[in-house]
Protein backbone atom coordinates (compact mmCIF):
# COMPACT_ATOMS: atom_id res chain seq x y z
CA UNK A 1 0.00 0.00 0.00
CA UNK A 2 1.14 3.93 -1.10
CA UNK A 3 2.87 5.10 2.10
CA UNK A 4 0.31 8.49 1.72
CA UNK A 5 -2.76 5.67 1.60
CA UNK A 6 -1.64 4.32 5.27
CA UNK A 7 -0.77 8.02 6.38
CA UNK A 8 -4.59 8.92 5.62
CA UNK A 9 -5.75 5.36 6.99
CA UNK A 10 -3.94 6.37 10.08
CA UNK A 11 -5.47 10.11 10.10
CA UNK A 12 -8.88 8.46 10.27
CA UNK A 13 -7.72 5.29 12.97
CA UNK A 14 -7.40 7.99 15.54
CA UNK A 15 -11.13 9.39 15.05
CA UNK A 16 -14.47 8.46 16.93
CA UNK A 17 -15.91 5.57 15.75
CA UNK A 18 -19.04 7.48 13.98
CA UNK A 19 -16.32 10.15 12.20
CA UNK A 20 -14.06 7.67 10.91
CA UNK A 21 -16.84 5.65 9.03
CA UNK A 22 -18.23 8.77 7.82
CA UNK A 23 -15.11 9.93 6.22
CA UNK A 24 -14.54 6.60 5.16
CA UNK A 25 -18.06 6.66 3.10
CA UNK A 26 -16.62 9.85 1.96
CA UNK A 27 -13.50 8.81 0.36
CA UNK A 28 -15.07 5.47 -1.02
CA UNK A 29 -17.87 8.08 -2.77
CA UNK A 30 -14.63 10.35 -3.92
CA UNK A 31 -12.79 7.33 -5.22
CA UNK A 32 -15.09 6.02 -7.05
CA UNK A 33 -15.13 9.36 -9.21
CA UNK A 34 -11.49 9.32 -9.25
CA UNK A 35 -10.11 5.94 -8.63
CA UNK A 36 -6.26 7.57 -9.96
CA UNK A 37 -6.51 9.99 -7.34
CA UNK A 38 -3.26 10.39 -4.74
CA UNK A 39 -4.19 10.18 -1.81
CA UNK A 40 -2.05 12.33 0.59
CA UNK A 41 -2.02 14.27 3.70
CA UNK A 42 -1.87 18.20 3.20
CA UNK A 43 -2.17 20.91 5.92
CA UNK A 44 -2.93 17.46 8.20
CA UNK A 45 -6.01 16.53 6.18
CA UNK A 46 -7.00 14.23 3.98
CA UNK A 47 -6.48 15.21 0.14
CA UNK A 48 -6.95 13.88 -3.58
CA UNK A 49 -5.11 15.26 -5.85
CA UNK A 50 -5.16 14.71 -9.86
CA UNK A 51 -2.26 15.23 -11.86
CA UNK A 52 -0.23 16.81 -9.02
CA UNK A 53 -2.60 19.29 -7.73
CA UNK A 54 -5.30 19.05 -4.93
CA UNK A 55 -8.75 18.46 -6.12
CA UNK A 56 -10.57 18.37 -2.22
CA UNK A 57 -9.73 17.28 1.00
CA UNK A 58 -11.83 16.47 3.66
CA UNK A 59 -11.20 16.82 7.96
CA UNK A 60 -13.26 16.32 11.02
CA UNK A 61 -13.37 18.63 13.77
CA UNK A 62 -14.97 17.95 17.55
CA UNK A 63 -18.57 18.03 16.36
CA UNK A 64 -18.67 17.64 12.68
CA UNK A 65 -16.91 16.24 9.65
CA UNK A 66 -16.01 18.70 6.59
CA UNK A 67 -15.28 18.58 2.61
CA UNK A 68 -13.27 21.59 1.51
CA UNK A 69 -13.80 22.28 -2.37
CA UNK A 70 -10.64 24.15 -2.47
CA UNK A 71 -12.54 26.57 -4.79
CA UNK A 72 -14.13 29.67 -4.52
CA UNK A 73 -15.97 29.99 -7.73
CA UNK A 74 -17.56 26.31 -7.38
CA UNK A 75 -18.75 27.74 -4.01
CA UNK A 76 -20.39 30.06 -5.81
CA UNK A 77 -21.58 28.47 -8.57
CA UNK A 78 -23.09 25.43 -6.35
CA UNK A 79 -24.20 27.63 -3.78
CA UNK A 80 -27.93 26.96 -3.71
CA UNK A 81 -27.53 23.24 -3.79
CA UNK A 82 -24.81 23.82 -0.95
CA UNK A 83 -26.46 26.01 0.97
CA UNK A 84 -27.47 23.39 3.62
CA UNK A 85 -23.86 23.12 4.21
CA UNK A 86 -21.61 25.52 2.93
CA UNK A 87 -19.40 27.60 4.83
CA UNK A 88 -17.09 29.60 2.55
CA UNK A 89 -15.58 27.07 1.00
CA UNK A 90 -16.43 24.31 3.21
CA UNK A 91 -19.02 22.24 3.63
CA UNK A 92 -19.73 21.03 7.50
CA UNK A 93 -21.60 18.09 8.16
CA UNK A 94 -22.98 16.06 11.31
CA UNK A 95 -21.22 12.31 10.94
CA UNK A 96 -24.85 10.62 11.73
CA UNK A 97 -26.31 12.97 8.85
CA UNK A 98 -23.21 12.44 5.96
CA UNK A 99 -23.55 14.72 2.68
CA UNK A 100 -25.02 12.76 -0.22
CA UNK A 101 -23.51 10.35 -1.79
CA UNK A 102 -25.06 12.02 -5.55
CA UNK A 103 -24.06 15.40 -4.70
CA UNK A 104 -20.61 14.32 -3.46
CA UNK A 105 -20.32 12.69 -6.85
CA UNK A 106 -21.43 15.85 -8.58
CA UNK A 107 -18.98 18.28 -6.63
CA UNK A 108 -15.89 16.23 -7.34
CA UNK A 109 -16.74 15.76 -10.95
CA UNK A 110 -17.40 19.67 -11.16
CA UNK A 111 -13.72 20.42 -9.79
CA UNK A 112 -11.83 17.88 -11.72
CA UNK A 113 -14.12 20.08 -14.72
CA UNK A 114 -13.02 23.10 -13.26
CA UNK A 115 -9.67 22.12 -12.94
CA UNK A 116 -9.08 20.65 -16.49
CA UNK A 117 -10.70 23.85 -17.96
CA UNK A 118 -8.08 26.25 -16.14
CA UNK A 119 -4.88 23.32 -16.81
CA UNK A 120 -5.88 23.96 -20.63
CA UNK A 121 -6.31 27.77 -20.53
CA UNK A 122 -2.39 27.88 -18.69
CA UNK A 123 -0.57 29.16 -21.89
């Protein structure tokens, strides 16, 4: 296994019962959009990152569990569907009330878009 895999298996050993599962749910549902993603710990979080750069990352704090889009304009753009959730450019979540598994899906394939669009308008 990746050494980054077991550093992010061992971010998520050390957390409650209910947050690690969550998280884990998470990053099965973010996998499955990008199963080439690198998995590595950034700014002592969980990230993917495609093609070098981070996609999203996700953390859990005392009383809730986050995904951070790591993008402003999505934010914006997906702000009524995220309302709910979003703060900034976070989205907080209970653990016992995880984000869907759809919208999840949706976000991560809207940054890889995002992402590809801006990698191809880099001169």
């Amino acid at each position: 296994m990746p050494k980054s895999k077991t550093a992010i298996d061992g971010v998520l050993s050390i957390l409650p019962a209910d947050q690690r599962a969550t998280l884990q749910s998470l990053r099965t549902v973010i996998l499955s959009v990008m199963p080439d993603a690198e998995e590595v710990i950034s700014y002592g979080v969980p990230m993917f990152k495609r093609n070098g750069k981070g996609v999203i990352s996700m953390s859990a704090k005392k009383d809730y569990c986050s995904l951070h889009l790591m993008s402003p304009p999505l934010a914006k753009a997906m702000e009524k569907e995220l309302k709910p959730y979003l703060k900034g450019v976070t989205l907080h979540f209970k653990p016992d009330k995880p984000l869907p598994a759809a919208l999840v899906k949706k976000i991560v394939k809207a940054r890889m878009k995002e992402m590809d669009k801006t990698r191809k308008e880099k001169p």
